[in-house]
N, C-alpha and C. Protein backbone atom coordinates (compact mmCIF):
# COMPACT_ATOMS: atom_id res chain seq x y z
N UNK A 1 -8.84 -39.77 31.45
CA UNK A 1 -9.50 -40.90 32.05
C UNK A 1 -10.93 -40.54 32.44
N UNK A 2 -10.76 -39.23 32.80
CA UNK A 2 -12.48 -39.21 33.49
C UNK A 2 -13.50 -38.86 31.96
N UNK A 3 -12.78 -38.42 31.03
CA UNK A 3 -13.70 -38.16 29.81
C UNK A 3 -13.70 -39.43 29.09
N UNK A 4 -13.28 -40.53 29.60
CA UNK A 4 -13.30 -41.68 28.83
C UNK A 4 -14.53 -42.54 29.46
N UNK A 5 -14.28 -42.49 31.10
CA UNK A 5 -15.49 -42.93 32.06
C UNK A 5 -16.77 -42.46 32.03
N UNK A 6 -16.29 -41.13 31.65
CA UNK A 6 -17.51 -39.95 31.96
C UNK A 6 -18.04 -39.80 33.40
N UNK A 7 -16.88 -39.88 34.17
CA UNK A 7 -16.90 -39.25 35.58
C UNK A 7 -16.17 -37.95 36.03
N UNK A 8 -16.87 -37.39 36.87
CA UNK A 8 -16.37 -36.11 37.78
C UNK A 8 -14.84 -36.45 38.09
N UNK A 9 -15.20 -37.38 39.13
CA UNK A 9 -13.38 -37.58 39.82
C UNK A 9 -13.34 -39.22 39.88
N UNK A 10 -12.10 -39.64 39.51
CA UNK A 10 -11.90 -40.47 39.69
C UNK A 10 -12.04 -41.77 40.96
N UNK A 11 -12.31 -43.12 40.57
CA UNK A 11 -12.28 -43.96 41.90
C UNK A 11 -10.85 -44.58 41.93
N UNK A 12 -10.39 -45.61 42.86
CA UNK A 12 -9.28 -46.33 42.99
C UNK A 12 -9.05 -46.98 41.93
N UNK A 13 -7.57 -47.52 42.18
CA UNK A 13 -7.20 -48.78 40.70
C UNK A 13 -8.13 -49.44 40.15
N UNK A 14 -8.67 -50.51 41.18
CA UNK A 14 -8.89 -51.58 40.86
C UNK A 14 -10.43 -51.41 40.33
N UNK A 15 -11.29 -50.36 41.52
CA UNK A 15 -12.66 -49.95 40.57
C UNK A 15 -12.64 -49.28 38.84
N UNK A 16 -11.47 -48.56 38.07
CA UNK A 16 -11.34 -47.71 37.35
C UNK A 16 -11.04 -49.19 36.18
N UNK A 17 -9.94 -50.16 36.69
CA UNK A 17 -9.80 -51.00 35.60
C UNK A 17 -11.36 -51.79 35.23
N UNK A 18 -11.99 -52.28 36.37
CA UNK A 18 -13.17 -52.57 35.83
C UNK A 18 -14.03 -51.98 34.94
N UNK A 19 -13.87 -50.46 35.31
CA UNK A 19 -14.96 -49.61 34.40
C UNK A 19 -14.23 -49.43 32.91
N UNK A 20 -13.16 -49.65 33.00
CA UNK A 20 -12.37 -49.58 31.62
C UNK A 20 -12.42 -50.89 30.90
N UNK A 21 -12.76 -52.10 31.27
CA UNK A 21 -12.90 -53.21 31.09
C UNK A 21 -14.32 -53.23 30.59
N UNK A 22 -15.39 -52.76 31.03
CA UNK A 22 -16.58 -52.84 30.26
C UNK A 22 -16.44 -51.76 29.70
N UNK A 23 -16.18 -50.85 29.66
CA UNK A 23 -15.76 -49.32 28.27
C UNK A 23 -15.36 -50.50 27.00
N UNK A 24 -13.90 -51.16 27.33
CA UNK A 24 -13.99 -51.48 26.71
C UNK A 24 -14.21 -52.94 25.91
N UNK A 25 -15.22 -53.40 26.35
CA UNK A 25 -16.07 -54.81 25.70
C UNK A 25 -17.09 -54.00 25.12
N UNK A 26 -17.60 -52.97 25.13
CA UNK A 26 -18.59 -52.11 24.95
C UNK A 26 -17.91 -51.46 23.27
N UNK A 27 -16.87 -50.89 23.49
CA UNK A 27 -15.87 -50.52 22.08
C UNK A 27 -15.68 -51.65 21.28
N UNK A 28 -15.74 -52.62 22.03
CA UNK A 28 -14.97 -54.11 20.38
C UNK A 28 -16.00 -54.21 20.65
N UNK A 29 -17.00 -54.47 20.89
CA UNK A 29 -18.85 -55.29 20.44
C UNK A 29 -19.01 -54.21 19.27
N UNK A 30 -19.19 -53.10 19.35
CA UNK A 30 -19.38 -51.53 18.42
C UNK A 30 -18.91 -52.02 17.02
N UNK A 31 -17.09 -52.56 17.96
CA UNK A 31 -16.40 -52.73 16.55
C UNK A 31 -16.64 -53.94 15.49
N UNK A 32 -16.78 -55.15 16.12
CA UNK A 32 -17.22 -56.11 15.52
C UNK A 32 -18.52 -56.24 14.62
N UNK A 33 -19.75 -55.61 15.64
CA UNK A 33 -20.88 -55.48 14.34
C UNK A 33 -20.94 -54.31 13.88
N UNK A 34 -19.58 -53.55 13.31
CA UNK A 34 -19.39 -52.83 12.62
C UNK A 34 -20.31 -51.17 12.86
N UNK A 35 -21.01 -50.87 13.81
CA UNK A 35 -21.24 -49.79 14.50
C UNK A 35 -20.74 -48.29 14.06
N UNK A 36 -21.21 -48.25 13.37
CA UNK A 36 -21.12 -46.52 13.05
C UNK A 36 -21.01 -45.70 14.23
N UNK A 37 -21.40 -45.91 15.08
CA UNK A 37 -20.98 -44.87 16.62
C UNK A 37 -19.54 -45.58 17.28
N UNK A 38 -19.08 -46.71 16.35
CA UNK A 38 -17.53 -47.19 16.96
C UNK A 38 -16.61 -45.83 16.53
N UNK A 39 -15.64 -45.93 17.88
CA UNK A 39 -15.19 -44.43 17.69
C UNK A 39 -13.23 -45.08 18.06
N UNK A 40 -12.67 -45.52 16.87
CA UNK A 40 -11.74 -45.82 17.17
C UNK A 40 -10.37 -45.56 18.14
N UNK A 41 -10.57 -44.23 17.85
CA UNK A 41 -9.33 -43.23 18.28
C UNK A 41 -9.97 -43.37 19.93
N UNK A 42 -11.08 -43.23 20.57
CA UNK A 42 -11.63 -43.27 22.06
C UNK A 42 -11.37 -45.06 22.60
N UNK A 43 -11.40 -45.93 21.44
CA UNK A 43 -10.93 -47.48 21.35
C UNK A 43 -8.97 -47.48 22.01
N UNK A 44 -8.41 -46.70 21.04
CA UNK A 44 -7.11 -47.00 21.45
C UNK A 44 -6.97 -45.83 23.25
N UNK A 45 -7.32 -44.76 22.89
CA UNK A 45 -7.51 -44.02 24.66
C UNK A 45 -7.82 -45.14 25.71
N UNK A 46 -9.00 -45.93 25.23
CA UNK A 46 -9.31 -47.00 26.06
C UNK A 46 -8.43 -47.75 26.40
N UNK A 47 -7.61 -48.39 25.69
CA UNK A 47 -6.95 -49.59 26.27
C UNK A 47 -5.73 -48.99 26.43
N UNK A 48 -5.10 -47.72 26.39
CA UNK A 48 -4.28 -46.64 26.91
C UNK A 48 -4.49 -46.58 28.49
N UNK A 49 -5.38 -46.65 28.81
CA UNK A 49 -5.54 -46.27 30.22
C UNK A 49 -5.55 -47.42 30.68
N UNK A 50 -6.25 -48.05 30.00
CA UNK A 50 -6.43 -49.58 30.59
C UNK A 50 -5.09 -50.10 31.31
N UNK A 51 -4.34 -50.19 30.02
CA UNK A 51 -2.44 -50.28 30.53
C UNK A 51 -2.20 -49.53 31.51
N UNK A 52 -2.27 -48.55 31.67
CA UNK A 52 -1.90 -47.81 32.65
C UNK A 52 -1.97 -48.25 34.18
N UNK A 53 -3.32 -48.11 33.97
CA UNK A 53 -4.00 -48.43 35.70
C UNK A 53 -3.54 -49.73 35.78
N UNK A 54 -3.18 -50.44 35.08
CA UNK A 54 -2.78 -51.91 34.81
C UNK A 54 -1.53 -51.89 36.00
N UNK A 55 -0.72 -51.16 35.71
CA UNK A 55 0.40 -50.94 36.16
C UNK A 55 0.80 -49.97 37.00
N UNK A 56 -0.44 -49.30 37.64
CA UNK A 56 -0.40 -48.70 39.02
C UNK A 56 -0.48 -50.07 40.03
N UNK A 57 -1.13 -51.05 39.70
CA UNK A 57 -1.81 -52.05 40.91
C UNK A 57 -0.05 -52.58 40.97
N UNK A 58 0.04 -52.40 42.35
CA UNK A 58 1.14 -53.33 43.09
C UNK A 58 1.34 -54.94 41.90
N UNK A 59 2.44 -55.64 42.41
CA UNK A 59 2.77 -56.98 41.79
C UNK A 59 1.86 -57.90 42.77
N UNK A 60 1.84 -57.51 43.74
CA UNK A 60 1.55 -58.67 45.00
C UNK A 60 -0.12 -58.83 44.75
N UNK A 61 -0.69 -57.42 43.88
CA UNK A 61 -1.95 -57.57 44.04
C UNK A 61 -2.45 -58.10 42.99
N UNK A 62 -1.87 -58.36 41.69
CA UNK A 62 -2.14 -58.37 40.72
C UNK A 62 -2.71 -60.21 40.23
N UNK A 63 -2.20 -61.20 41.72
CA UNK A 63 -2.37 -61.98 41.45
C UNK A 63 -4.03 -62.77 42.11
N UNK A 64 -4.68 -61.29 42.70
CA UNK A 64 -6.02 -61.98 43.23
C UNK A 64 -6.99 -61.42 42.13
């Protein structure tokens, strides 16, 4: 996760899904206009974690 952010140490859930959320709009823009620096395999890591932290956040929180 932190070599995907490119941070030291990690922040909380809800800051980490955001930063994974523009990681990855940042990866499908790459991918769409076809981007030679699109780096697929760091594309699927992305939305790997994405899920993840997805599903650290409580149920109760998930609805604000």
């Amino acid at each position: 996760m932190k070599r995907i952010l490119g941070l030291q140490s990690l922040p909380k859930t809800k800051p980490t899904i955001k930063q994974l959320l523009i990681k990855e709009k940042e990866l499908e823009t790459a991918r769409i206009i076809g981007s030679a620096a699109y780096d697929l395999k760091l594309h699927i890591l992305t939305m790997t974690a994405l899920l993840q932290e997805v599903n650290l956040v409580p149920k109760t929180s998930r609805r604000n």
